[in-house]
C-alpha atoms as a PDB file:
ATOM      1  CA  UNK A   1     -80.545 -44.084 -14.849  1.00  0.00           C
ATOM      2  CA  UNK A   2     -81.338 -46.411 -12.342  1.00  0.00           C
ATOM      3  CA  UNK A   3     -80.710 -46.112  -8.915  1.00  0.00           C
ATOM      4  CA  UNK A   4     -78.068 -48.961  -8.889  1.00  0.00           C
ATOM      5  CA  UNK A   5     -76.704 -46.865 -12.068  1.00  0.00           C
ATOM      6  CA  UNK A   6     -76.551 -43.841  -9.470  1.00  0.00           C
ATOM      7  CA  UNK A   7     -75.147 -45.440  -6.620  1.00  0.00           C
ATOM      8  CA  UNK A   8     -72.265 -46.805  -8.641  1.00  0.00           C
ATOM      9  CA  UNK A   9     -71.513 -43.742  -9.891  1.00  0.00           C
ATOM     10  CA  UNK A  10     -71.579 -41.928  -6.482  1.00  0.00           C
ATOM     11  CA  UNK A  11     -68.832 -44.541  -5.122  1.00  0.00           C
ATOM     12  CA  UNK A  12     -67.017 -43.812  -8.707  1.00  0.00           C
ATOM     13  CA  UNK A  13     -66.590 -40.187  -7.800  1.00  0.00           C
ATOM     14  CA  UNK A  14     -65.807 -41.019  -3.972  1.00  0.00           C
ATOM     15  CA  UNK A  15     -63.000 -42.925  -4.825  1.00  0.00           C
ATOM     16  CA  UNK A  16     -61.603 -41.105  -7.270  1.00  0.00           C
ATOM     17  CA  UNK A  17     -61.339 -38.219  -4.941  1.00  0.00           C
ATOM     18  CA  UNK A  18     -60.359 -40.101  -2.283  1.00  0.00           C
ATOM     19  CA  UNK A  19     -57.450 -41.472  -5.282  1.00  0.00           C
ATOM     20  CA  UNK A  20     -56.472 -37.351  -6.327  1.00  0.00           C
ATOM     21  CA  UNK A  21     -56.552 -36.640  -2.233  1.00  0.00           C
ATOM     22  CA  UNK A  22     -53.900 -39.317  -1.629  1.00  0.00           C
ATOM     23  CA  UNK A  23     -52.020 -38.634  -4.422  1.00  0.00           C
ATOM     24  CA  UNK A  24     -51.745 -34.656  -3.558  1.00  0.00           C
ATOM     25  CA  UNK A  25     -50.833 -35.307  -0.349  1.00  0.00           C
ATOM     26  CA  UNK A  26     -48.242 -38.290  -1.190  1.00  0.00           C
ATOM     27  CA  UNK A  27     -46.639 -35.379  -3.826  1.00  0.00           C
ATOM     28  CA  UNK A  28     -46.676 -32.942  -0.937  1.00  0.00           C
ATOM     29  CA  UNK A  29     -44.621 -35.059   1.220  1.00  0.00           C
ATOM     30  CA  UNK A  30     -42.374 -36.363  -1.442  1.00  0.00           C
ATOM     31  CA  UNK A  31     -41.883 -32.413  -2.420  1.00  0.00           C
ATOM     32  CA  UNK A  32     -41.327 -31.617   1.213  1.00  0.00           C
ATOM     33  CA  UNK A  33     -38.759 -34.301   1.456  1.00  0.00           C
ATOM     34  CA  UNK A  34     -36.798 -33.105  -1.830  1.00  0.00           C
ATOM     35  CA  UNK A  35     -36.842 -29.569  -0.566  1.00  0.00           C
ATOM     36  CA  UNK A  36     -35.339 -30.489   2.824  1.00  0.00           C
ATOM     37  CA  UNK A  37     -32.494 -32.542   0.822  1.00  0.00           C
ATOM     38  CA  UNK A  38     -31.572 -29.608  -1.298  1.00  0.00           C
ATOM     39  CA  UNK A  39     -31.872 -27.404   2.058  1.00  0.00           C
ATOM     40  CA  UNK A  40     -29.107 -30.101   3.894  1.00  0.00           C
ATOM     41  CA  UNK A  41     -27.206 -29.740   0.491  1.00  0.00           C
ATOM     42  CA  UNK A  42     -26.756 -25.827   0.857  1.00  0.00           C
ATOM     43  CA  UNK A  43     -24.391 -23.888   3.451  1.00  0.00           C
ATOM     44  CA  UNK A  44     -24.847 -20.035   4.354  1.00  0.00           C
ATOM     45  CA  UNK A  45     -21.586 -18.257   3.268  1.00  0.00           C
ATOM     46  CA  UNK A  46     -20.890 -14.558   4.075  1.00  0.00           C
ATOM     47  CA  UNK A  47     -19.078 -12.876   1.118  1.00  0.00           C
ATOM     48  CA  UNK A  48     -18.246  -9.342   0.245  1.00  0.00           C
ATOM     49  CA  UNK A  49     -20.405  -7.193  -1.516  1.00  0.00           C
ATOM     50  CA  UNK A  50     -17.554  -5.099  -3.541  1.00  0.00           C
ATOM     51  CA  UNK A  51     -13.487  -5.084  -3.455  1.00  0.00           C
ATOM     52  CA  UNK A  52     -12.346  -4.645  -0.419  1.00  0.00           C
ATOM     53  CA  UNK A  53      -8.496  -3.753   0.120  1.00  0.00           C
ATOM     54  CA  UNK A  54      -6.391  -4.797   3.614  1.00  0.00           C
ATOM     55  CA  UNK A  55      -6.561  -3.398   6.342  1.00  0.00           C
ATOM     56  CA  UNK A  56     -10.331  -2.323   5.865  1.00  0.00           C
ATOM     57  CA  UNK A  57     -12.664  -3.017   9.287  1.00  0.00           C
ATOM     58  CA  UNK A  58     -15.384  -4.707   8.184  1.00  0.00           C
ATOM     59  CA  UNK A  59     -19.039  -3.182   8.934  1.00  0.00           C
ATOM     60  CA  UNK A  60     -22.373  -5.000   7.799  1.00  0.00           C
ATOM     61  CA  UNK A  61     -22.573  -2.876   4.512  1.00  0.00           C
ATOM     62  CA  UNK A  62     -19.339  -4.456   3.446  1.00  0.00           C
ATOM     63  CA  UNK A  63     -21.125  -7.977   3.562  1.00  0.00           C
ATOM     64  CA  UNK A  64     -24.073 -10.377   2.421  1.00  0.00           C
ATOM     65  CA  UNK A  65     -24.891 -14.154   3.002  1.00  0.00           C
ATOM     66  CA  UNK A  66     -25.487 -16.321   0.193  1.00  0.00           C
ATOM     67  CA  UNK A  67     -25.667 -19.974  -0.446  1.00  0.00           C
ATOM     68  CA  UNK A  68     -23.259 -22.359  -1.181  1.00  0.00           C
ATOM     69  CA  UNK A  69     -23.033 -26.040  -1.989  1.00  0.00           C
ATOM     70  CA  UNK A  70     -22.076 -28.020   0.986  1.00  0.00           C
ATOM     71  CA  UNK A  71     -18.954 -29.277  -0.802  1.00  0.00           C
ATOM     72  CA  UNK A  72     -18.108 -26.358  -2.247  1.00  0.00           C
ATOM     73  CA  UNK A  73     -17.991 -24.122   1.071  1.00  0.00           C
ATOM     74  CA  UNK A  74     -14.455 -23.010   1.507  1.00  0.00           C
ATOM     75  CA  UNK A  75     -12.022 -23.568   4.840  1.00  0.00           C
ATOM     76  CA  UNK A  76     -13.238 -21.112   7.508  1.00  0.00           C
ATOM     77  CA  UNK A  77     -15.659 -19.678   5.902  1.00  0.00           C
ATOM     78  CA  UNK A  78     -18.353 -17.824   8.288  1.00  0.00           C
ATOM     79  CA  UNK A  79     -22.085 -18.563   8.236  1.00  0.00           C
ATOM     80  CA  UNK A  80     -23.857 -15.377   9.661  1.00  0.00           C
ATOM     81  CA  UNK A  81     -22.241 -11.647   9.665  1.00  0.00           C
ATOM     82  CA  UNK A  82     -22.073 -11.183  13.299  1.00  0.00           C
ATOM     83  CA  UNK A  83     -19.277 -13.086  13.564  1.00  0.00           C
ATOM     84  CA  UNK A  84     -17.064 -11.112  10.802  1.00  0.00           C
ATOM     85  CA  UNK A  85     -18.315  -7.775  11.442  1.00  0.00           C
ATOM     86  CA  UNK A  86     -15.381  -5.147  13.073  1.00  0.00           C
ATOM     87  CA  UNK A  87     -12.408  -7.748  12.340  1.00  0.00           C
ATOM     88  CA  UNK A  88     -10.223  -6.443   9.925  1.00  0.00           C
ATOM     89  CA  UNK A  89      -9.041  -7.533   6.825  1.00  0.00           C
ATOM     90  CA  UNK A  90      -5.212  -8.851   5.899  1.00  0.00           C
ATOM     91  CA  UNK A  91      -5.491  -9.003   2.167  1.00  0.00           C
ATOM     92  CA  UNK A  92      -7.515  -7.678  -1.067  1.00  0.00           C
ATOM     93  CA  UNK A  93     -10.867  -9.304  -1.245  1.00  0.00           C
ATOM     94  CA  UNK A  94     -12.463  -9.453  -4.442  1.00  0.00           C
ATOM     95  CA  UNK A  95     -16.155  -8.763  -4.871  1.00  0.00           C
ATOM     96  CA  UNK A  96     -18.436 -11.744  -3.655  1.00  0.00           C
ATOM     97  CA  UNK A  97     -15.313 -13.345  -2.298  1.00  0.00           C
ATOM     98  CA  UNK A  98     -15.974 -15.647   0.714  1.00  0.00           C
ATOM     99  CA  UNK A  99     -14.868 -14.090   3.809  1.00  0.00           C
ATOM    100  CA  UNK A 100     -12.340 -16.351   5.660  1.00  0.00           C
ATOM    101  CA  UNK A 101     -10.663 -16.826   9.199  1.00  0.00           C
ATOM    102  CA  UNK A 102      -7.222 -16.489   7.527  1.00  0.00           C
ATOM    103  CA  UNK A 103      -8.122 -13.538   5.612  1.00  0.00           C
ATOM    104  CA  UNK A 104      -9.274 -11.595   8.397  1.00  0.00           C
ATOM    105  CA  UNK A 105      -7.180 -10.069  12.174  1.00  0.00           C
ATOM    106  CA  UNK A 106      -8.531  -8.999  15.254  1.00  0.00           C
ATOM    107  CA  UNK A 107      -6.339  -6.902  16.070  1.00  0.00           C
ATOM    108  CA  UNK A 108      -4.458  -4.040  14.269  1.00  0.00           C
ATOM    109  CA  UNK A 109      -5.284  -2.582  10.591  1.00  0.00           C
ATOM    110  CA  UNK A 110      -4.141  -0.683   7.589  1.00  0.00           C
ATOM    111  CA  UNK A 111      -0.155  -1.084   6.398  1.00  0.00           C
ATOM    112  CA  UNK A 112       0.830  -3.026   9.482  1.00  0.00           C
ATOM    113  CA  UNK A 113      -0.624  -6.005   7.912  1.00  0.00           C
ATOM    114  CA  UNK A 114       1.073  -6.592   5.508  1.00  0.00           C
ATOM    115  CA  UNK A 115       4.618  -6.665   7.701  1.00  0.00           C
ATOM    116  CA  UNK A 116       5.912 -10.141   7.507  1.00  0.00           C
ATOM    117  CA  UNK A 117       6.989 -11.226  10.763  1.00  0.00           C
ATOM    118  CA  UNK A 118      10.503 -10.923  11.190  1.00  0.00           C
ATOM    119  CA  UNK A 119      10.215  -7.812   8.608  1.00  0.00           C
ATOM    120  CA  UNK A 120      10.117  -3.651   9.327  1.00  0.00           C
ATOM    121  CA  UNK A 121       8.246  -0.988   7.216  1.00  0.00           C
ATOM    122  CA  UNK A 122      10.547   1.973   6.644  1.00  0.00           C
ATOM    123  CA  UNK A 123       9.181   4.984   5.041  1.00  0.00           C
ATOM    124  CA  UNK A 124      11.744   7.687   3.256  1.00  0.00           C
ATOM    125  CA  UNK A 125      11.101  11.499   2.218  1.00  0.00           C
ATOM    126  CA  UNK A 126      12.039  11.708  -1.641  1.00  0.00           C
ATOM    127  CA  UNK A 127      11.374  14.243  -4.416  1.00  0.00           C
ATOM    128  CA  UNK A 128      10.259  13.126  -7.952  1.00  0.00           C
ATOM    129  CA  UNK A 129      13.483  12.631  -9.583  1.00  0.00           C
ATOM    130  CA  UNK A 130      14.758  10.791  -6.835  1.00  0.00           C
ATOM    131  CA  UNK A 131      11.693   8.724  -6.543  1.00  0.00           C
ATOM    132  CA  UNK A 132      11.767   7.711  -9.972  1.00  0.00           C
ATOM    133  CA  UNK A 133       9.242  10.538 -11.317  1.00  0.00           C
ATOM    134  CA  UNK A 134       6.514   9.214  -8.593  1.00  0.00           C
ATOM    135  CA  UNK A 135       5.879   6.053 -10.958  1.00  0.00           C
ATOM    136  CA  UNK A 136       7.172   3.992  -7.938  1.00  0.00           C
ATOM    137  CA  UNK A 137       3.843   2.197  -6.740  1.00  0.00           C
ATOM    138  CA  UNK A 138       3.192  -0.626  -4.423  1.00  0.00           C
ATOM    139  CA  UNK A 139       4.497  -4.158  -5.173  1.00  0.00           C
ATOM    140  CA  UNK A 140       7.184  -2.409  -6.575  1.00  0.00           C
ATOM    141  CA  UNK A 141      11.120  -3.573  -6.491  1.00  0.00           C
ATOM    142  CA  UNK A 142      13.415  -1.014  -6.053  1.00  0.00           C
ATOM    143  CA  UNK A 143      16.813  -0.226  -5.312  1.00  0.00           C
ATOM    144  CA  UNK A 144      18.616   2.073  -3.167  1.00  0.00           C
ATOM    145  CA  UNK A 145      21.227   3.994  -3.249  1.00  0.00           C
ATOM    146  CA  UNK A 146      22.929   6.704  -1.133  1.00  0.00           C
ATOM    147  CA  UNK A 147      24.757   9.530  -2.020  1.00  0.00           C
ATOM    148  CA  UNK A 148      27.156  11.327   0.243  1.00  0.00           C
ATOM    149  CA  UNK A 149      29.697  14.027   0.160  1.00  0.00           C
ATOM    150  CA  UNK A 150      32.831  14.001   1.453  1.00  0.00           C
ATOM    151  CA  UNK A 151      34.021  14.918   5.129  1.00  0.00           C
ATOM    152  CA  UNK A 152      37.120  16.620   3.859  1.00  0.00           C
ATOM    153  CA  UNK A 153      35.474  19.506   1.781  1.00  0.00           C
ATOM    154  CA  UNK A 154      37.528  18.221  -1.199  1.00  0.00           C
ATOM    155  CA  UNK A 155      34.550  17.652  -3.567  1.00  0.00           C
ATOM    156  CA  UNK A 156      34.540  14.283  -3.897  1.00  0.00           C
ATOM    157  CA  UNK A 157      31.350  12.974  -3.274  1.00  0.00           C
ATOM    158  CA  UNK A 158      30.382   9.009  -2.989  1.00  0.00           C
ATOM    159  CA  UNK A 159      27.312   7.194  -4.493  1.00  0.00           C
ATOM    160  CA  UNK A 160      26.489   3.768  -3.555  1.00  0.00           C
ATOM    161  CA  UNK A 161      24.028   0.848  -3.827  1.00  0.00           C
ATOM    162  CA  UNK A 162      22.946  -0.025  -0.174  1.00  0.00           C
ATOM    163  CA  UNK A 163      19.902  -2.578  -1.030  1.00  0.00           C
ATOM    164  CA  UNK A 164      19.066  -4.042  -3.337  1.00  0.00           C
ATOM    165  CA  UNK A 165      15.490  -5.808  -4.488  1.00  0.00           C
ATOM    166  CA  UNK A 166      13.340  -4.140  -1.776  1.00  0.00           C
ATOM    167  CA  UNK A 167       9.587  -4.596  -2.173  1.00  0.00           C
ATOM    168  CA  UNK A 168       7.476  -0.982  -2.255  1.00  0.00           C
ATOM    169  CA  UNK A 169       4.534  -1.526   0.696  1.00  0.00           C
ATOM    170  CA  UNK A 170       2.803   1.639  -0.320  1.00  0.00           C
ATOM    171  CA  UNK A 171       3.493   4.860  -1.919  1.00  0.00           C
ATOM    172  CA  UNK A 172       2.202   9.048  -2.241  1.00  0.00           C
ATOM    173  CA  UNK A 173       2.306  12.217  -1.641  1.00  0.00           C
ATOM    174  CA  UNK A 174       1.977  13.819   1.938  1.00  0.00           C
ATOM    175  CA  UNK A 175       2.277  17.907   2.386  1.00  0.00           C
ATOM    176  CA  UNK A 176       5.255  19.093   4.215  1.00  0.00           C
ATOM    177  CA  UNK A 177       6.140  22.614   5.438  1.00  0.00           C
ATOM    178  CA  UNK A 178       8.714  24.879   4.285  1.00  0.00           C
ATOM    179  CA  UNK A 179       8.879  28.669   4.952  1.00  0.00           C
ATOM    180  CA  UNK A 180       5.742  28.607   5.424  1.00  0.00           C
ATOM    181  CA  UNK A 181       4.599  27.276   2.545  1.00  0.00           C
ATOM    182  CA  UNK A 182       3.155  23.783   1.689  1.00  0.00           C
ATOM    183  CA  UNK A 183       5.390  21.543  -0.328  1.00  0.00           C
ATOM    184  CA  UNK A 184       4.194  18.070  -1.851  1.00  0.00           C
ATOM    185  CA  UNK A 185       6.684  15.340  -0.630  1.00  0.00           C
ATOM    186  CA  UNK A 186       6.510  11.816  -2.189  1.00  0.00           C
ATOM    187  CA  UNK A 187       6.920   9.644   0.872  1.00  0.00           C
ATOM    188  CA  UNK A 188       7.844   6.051  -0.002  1.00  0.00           C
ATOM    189  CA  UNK A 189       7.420   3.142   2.571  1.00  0.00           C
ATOM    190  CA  UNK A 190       9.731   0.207   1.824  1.00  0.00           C
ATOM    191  CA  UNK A 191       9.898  -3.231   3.693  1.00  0.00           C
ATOM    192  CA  UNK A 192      13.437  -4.199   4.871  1.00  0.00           C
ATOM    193  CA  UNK A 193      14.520  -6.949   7.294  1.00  0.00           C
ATOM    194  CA  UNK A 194      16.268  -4.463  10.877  1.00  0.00           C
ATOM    195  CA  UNK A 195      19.441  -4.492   9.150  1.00  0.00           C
ATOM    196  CA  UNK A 196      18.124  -2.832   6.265  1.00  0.00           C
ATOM    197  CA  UNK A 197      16.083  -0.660   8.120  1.00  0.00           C
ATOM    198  CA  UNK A 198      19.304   0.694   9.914  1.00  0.00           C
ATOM    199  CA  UNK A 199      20.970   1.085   6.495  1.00  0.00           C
ATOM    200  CA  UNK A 200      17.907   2.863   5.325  1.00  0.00           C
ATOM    201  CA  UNK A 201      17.871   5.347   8.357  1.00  0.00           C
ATOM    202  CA  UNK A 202      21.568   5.808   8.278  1.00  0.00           C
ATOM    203  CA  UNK A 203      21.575   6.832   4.787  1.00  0.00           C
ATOM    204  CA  UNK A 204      19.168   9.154   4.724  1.00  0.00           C
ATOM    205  CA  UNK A 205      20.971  11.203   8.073  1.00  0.00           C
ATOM    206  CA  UNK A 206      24.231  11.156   6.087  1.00  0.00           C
ATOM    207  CA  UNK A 207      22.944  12.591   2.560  1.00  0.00           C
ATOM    208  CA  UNK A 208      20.403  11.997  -0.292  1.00  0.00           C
ATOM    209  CA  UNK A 209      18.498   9.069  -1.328  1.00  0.00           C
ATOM    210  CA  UNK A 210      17.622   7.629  -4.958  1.00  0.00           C
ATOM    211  CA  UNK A 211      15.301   5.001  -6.099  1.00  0.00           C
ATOM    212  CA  UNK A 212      16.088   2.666  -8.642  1.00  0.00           C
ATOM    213  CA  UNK A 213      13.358   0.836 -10.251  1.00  0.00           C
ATOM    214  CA  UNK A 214      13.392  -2.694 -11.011  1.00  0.00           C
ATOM    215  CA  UNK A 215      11.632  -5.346 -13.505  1.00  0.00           C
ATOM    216  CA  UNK A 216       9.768  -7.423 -11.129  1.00  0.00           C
ATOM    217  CA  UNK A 217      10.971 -10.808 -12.879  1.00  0.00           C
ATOM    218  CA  UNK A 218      14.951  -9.915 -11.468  1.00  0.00           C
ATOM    219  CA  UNK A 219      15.193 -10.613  -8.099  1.00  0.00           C
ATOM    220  CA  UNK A 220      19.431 -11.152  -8.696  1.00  0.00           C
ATOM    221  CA  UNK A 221      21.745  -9.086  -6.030  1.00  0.00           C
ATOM    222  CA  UNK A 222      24.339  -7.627  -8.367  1.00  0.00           C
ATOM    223  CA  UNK A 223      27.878  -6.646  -7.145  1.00  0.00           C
ATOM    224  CA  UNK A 224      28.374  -2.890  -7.954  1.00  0.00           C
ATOM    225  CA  UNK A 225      31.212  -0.582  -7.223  1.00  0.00           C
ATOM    226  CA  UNK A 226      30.326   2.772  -5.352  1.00  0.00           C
ATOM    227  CA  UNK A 227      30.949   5.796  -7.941  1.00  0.00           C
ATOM    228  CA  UNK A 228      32.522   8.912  -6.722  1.00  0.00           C
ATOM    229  CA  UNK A 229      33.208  12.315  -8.436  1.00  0.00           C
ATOM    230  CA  UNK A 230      36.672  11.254  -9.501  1.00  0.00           C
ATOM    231  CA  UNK A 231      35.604   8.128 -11.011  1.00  0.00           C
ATOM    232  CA  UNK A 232      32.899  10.371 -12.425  1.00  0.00           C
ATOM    233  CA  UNK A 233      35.332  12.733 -14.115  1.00  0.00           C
ATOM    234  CA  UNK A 234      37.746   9.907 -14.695  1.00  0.00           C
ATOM    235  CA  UNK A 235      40.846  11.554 -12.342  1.00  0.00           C
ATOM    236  CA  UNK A 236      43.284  10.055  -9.897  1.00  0.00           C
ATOM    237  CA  UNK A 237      43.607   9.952  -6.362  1.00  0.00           C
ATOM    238  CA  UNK A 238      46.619  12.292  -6.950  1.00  0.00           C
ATOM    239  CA  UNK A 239      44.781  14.765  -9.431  1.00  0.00           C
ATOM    240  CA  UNK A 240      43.034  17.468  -8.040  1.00  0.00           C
ATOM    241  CA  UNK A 241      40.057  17.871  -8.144  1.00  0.00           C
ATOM    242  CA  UNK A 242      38.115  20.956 -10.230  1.00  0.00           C
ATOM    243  CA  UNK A 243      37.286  24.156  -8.099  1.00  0.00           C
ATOM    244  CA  UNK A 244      33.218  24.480  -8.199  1.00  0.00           C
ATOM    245  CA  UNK A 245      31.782  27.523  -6.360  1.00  0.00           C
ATOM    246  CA  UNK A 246      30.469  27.147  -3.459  1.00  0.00           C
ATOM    247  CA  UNK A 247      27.100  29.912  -4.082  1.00  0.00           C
ATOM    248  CA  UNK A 248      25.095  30.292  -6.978  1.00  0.00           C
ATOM    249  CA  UNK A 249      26.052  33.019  -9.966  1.00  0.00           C
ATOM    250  CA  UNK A 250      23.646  35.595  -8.548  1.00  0.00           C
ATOM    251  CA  UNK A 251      24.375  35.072  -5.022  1.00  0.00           C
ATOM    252  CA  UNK A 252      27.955  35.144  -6.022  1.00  0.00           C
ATOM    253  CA  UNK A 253      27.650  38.721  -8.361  1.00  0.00           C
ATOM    254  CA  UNK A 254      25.291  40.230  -4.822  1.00  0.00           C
ATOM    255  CA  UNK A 255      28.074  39.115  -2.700  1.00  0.00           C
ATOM    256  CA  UNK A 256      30.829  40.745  -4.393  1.00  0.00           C
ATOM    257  CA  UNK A 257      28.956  44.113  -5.367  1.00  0.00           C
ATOM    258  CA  UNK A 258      29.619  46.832  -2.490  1.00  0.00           C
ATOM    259  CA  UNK A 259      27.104  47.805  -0.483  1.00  0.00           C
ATOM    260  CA  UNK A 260      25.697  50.761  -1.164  1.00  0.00           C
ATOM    261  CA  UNK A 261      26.980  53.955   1.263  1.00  0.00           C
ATOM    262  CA  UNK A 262      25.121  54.451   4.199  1.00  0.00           C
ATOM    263  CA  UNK A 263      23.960  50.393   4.211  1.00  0.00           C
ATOM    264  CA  UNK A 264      25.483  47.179   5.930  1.00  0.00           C
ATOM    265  CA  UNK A 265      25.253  43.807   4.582  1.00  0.00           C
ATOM    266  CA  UNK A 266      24.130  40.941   5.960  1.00  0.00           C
ATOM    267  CA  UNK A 267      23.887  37.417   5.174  1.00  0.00           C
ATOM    268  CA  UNK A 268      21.398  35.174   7.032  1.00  0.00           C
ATOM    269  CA  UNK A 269      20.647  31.322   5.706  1.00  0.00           C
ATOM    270  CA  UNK A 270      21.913  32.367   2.261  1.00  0.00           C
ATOM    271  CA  UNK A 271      19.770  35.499   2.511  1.00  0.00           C
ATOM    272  CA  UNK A 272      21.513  38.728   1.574  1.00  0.00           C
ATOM    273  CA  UNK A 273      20.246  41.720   2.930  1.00  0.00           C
ATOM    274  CA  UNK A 274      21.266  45.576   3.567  1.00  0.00           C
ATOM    275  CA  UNK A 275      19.712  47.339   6.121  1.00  0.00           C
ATOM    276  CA  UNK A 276      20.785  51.359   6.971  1.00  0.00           C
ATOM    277  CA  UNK A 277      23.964  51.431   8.886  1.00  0.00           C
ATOM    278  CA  UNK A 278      23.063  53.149  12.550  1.00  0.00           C
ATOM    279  CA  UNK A 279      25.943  56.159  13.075  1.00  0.00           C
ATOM    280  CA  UNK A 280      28.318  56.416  15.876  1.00  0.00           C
ATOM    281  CA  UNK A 281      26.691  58.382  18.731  1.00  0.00           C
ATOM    282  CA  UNK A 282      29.232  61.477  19.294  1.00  0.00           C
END
């Protein structure tokens, strides 16, 4: 080859690398561009990582940030986990569910949030045929009614409906003490506007409460008559009413056996006892 030959084909391969050096760098920058267009496109989000139920403080294990699409980032949504972390949550937060500003309180926790304002959270003491077998659970409509026995001793108790369509906040079973021994007592918190909650107290100092259990779909008020032991039995206010005893059978057979000679009786709390009888001094 000559050396014209070779000095065309040295500026040949200069410009072609000079042509693949421009070209890298000119697909460089448009890259660079593209990637800082997608970047503008994309918001940080803080979600959850699992379900999270109200009235849960929120710690950094709770959370993660991921990306969303700038259109697609929801009202009050947060952007780092600093600013979410020991607020507390209002309602149920699904896994990966964006974390927002009316989801969350600053103040308070647990039942209380779910009060409506203007509303009270009442809780009642009731056993599991009362409280519908302990199938009541929350989100639950129930009613309730009170059953009371009369002032006059004649038997005659009264059963009525004293709300009606009252929502179930939450529901279980706490341990309560009696003669020394622990008893399971379902404890049932309803929410009531004050009225009810006076009802609600009211009835349970004047005599037993029962739960009613409701389709959720009938939210009607129905008028119903209170039901007494005569209406029960089907008498008149001028029949009497049926003698019932006022112990059990055993307690009833103890009471009217003697005591035995040399013993006293006595009865404590519906307790019989006999205990030696102490003999006259002389």
């Amino acid at each position: 080859m000559t050396q014209r030959g070779q000095t065309y084909l040295g500026l040949a391969i200069v410009l072609g690398l000079a042509a693949a050096g421009v070209g890298y760098y000119s697909l460089n920058a448009v890259s660079a561009r593209a990637a800082a267009g997608a970047t503008a496109q994309f918001r940080d989000v803080v979600v959850t990582v699992a379900d999270v139920t109200y009235g849960v403080k929120l710690e950094k294990n709770l959370l993660r940030v991921v990306r969303y699409p700038k259109d697609a980032v929801p009202f009050g949504a947060f952007s780092t986990m600093d600013s979410v972390v020991g607020q507390t949550t209002k309602v149920f937060l699904g896994a990966r569910e964006p974390v927002t500003t009316i989801k969350l309180s600053s103040r308070g926790g647990g039942l209380s949030m779910l009060v409506r304002p203007t509303m009270r959270a009442a809780s009642i003491e009731v056993n599991q045929v009362s409280g519908v077998s302990g199938f009541v659970l929350p989100g639950d409509r129930v009613d309730v009614l009170s059953t009371i026995d009369s002032r006059s001793n004649d038997g005659n108790a009264v059963t009525r409906t004293v709300l009606q369509n009252v929502e179930v906040l939450a529901a279980g079973l706490k341990t309560d003490q009696k003669e020394n021994k622990p008893l399971p007592v379902q404890a049932v918190t309803l929410l009531v506007d004050p009225t009810g909650a006076e009802v609600l107290a009211h009835a349970q100092h004047e005599g037993d409460i029962h739960l009613v259990l409701r389709n959720p779909d009938d939210q009607g008020k129905v008028e119903v008559a209170a039901t007494s032991t005569r209406t029960l039995l089907g008498l008149s206010i001028n029949e009497p009413m049926p003698l019932r005893p006022r112990v059990s059978a055993p307690q009833a057979a103890h009471i009217r056996k003697p005591a035995e000679p040399g013993f006293i009786r006595m009865i404590r709390s519906a307790q019989v006892t006999e205990q030696p009888a102490v003999p006259d001094s002389k």
